[in-house]
C-alpha atoms as a PDB file:
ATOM      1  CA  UNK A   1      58.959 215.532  11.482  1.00  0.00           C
ATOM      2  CA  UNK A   2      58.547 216.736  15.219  1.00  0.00           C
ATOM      3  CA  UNK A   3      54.971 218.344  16.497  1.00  0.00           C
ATOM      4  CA  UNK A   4      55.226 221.955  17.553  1.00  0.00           C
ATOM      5  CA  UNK A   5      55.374 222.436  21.034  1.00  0.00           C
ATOM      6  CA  UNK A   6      51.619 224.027  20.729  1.00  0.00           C
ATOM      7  CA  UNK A   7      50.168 220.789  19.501  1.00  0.00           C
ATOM      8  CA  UNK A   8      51.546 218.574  22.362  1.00  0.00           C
ATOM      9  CA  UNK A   9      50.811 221.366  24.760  1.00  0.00           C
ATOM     10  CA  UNK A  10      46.805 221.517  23.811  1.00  0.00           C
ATOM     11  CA  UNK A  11      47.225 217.499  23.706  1.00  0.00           C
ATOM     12  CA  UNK A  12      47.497 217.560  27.289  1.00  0.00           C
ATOM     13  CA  UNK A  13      45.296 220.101  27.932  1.00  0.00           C
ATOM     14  CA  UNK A  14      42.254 218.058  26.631  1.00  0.00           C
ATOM     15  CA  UNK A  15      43.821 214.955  28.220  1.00  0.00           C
ATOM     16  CA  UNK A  16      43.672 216.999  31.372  1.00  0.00           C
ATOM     17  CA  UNK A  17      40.004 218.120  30.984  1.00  0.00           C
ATOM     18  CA  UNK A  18      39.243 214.670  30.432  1.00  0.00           C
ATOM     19  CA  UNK A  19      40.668 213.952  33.805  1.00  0.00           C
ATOM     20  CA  UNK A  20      43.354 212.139  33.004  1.00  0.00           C
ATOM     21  CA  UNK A  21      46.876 211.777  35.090  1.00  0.00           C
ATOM     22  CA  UNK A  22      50.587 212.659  34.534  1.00  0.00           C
ATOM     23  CA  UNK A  23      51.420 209.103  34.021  1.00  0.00           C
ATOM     24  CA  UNK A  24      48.838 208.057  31.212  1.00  0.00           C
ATOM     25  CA  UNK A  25      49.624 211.603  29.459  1.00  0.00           C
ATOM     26  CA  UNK A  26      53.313 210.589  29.300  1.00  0.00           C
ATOM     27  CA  UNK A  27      52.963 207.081  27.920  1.00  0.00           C
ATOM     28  CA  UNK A  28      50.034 208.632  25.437  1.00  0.00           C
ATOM     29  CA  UNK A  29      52.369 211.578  24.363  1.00  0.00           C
ATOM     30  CA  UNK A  30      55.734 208.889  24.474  1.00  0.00           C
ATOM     31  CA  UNK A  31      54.169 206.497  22.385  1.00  0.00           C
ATOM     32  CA  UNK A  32      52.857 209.477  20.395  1.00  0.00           C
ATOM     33  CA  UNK A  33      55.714 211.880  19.570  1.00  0.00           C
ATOM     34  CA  UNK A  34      58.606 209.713  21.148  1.00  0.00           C
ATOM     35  CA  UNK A  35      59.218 212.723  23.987  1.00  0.00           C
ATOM     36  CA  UNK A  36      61.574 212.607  26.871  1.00  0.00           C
ATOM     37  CA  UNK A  37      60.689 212.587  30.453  1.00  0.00           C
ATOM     38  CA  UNK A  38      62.153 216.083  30.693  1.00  0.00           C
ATOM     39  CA  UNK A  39      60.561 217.493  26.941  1.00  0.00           C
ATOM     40  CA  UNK A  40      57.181 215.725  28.805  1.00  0.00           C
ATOM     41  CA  UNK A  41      57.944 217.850  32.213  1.00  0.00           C
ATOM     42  CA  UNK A  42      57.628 221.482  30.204  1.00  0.00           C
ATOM     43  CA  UNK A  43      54.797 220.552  28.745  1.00  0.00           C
ATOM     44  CA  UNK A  44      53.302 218.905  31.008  1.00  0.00           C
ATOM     45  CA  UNK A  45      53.873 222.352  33.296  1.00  0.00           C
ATOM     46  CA  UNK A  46      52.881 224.676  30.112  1.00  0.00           C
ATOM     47  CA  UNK A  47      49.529 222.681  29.341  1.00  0.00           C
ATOM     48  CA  UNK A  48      48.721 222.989  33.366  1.00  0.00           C
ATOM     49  CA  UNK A  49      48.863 226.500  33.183  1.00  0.00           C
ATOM     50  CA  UNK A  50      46.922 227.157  30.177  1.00  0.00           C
ATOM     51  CA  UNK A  51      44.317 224.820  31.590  1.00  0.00           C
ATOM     52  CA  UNK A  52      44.250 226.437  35.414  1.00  0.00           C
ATOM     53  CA  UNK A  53      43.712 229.712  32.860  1.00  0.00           C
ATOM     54  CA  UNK A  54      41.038 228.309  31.195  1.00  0.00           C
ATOM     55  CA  UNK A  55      39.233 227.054  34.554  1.00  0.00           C
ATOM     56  CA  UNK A  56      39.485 230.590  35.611  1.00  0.00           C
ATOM     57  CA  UNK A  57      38.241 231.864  33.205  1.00  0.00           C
ATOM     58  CA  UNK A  58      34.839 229.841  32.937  1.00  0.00           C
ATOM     59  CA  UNK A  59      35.043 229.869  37.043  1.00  0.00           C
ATOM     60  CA  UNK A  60      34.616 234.119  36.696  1.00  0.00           C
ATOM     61  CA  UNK A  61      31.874 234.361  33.645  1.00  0.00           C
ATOM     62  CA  UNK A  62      30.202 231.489  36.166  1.00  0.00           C
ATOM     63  CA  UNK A  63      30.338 233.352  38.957  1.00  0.00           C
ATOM     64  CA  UNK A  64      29.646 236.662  36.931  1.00  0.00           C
ATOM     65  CA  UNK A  65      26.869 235.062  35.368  1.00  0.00           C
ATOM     66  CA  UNK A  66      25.232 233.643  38.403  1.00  0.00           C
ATOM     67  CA  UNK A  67      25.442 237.229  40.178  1.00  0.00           C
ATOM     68  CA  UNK A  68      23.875 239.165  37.567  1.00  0.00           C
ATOM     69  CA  UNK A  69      20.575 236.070  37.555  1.00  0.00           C
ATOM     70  CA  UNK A  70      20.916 236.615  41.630  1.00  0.00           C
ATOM     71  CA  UNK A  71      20.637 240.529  41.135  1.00  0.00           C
ATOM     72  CA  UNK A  72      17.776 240.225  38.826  1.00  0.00           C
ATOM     73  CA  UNK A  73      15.902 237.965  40.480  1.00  0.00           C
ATOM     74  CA  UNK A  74      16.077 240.214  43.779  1.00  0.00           C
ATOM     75  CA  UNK A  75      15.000 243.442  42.045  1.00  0.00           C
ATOM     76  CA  UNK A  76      11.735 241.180  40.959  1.00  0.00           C
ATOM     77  CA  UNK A  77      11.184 240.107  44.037  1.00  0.00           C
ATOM     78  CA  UNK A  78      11.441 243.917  45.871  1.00  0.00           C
ATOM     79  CA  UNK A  79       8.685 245.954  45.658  1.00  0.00           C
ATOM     80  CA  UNK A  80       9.585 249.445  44.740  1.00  0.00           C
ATOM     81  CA  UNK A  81       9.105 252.521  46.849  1.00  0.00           C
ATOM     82  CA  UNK A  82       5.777 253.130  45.237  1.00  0.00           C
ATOM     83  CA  UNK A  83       4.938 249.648  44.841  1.00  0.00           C
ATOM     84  CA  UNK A  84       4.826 249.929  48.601  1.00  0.00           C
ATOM     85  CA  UNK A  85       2.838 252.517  48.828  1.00  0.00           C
ATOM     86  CA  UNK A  86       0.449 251.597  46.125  1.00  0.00           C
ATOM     87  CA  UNK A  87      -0.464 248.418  48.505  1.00  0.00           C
ATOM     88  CA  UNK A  88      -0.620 250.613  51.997  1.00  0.00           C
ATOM     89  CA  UNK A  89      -3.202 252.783  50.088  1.00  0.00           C
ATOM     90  CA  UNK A  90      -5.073 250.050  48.999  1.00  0.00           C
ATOM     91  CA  UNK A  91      -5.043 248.393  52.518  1.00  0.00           C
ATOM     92  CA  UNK A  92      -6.317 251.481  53.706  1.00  0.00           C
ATOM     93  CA  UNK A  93      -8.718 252.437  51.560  1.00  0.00           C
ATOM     94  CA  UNK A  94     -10.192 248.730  51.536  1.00  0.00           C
ATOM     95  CA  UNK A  95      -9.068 247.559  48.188  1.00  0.00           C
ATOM     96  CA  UNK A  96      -7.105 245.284  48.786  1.00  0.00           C
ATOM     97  CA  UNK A  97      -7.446 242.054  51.224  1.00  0.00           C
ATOM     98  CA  UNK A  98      -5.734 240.198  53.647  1.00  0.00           C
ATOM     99  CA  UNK A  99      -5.111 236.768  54.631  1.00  0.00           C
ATOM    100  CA  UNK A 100      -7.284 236.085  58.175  1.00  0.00           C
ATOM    101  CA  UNK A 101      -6.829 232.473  59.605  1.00  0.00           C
ATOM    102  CA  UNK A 102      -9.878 230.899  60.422  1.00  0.00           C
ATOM    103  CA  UNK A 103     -10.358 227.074  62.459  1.00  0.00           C
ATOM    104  CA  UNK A 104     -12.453 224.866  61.148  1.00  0.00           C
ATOM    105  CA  UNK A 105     -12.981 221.118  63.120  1.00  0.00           C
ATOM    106  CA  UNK A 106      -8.830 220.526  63.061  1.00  0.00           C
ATOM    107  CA  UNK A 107      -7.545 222.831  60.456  1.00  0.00           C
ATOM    108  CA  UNK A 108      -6.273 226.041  60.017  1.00  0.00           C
ATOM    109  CA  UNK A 109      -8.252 227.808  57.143  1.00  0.00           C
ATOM    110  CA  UNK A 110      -7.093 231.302  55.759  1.00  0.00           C
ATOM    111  CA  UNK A 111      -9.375 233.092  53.799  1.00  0.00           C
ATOM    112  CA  UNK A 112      -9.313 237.119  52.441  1.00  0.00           C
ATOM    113  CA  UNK A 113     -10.911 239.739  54.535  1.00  0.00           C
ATOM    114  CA  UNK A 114     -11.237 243.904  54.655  1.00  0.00           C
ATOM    115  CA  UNK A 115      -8.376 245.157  56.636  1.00  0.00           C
ATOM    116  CA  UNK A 116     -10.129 246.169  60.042  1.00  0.00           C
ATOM    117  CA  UNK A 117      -9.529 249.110  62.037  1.00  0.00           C
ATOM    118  CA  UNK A 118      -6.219 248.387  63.825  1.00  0.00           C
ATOM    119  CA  UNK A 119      -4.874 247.074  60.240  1.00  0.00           C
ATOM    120  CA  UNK A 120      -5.374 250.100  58.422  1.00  0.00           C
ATOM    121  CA  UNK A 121      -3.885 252.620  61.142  1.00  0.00           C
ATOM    122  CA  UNK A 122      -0.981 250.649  60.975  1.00  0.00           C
ATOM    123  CA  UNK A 123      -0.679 251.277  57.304  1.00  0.00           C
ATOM    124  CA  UNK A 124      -1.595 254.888  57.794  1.00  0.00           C
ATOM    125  CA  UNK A 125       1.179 254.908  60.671  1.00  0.00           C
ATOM    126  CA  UNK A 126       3.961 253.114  58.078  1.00  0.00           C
ATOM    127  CA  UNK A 127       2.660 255.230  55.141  1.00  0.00           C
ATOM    128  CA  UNK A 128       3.339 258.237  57.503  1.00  0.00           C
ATOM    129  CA  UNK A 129       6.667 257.128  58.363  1.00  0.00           C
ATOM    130  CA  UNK A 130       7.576 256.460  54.561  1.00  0.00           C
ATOM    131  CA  UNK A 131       6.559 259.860  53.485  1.00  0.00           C
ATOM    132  CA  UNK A 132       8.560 261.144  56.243  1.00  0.00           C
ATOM    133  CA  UNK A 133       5.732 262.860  58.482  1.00  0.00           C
ATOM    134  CA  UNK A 134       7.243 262.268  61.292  1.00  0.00           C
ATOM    135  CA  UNK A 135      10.278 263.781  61.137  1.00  0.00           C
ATOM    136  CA  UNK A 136      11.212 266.367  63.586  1.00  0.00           C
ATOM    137  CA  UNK A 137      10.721 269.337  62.225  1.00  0.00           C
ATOM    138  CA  UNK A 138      13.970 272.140  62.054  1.00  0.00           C
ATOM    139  CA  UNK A 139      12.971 275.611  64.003  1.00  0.00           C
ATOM    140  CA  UNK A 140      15.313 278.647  64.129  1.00  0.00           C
ATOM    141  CA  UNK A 141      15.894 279.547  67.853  1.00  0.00           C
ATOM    142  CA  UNK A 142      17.487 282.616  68.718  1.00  0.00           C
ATOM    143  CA  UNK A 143      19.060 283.907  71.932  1.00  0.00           C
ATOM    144  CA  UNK A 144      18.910 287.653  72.341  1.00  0.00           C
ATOM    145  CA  UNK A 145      19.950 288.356  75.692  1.00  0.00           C
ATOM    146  CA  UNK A 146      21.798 286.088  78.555  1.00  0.00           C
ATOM    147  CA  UNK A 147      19.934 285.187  81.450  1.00  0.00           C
ATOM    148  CA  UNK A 148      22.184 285.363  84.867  1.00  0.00           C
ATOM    149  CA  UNK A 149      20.954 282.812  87.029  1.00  0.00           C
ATOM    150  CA  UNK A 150      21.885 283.297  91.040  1.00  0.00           C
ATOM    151  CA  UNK A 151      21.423 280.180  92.685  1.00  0.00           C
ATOM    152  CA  UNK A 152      20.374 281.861  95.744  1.00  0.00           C
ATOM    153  CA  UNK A 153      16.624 282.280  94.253  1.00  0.00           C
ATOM    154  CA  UNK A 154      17.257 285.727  92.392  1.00  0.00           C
ATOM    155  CA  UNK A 155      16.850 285.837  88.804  1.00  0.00           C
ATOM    156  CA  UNK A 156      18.848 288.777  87.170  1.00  0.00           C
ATOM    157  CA  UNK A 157      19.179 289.618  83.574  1.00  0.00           C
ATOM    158  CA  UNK A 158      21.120 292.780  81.977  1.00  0.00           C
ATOM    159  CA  UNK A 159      18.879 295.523  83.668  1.00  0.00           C
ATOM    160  CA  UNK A 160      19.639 297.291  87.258  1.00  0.00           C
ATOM    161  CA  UNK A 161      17.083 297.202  89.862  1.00  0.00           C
ATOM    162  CA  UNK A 162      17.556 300.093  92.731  1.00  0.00           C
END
C-alpha cells in the first residue's frame, strides 16, 4: 500500500522544522516509503512551500502581535492632552513638585521643590500656547476707496482740489 502524497508531504515538513537537510529527508523518506529521487524532488518542492507558508504566516501574527504590544505600550507612556494640562496647572498653582539638584561633599543630590517664579511662567507660557492664546487673531479689513500715491510728494485720492 503506497502513502498519500499528503502524508509524505507533512513528513518533510516536520523534518524541515526540525532543521533537517534534503539528503537525510531522502534516505528517511527512501528507506520509509521506497520513493524515487524524482517522486522525492515534488515533494520535497511541495513540503518547502507549505512550510515557507507556514513561516509566513507565524512571521505576520509575530510581527502583528509585536506592533499592537508596541502601540499599547506608547499610548501608556503619552500623556494625553489633558493629562498635560492637568500637570502645567498643578506646576503653576504649586501642587505639584519638581526635581532641583542639589551638591552635597561629591554628589549630586536631587530633591522636590515648589516650582519658582521663572518655572511657573513657563508653564503659564506653554499652557497659553496649548490652549491656543496666541494665535493671531482673524480681523475683517476693508478698502473703501483707492489711494493715488504721486511720488513727487502729493497725495491725491478721488476728490478735485481747485
Amino acid at each position: 500500500m503506497k502513502p498519500s502524497k499528503q502524508i509524505i508531504v507533512d513528513f518533510i515538513v516536520a523534518e524541515l522544522k526540525q532543521g533537517k537537510t534534503f539528503d537525510t529527508c531522502l534516505k528517511l523518506c527512501g528507506t520509509k516509503w521506497n520513493l524515487s529521487r524524482s517522486t522525492f524532488n515534488r515533494r520535497w518542492k511541495e513540503a518547502n512551500i507549505q512550510h515557507t507558508q507556514a513561516q509566513d504566516l507565524i512571521k505576520n501574527a509575530i510581527a502583528k502581535d509585536n506592533t499592537i504590544k508596541a502601540l499599547e505600550a506608547e499610548k501608556q507612556q503619552i500623556m494625553s492632552a489633558i493629562e498635560r494640562k492637568k500637570y502645567l496647572e498643578g506646576i503653576i498653582n504649586g501642587t505639584i513638585k519638581i526635581k532641583r539638584p542639589f551638591v552635597m561633599k561629591d554628589k549630586i543630590v536631587e530633591y522636590m521643590a515648589e516650582a519658582d517664579h521663572n518655572e511657573r511662567m513657563k508653564a503659564i507660557a506653554e499652557l497659553n500656547k496649548m490652549e491656543g492664546d496666541y494665535a493671531a487673531q482673524k480681523q475683517d479689513v476693508t478698502i473703501h476707496s483707492p489711494m493715488i500715491i504721486d511720488w513727487n510728494g502729493e497725495n491725491n485720492t478721488d476728490t478735485k482740489t481747485t
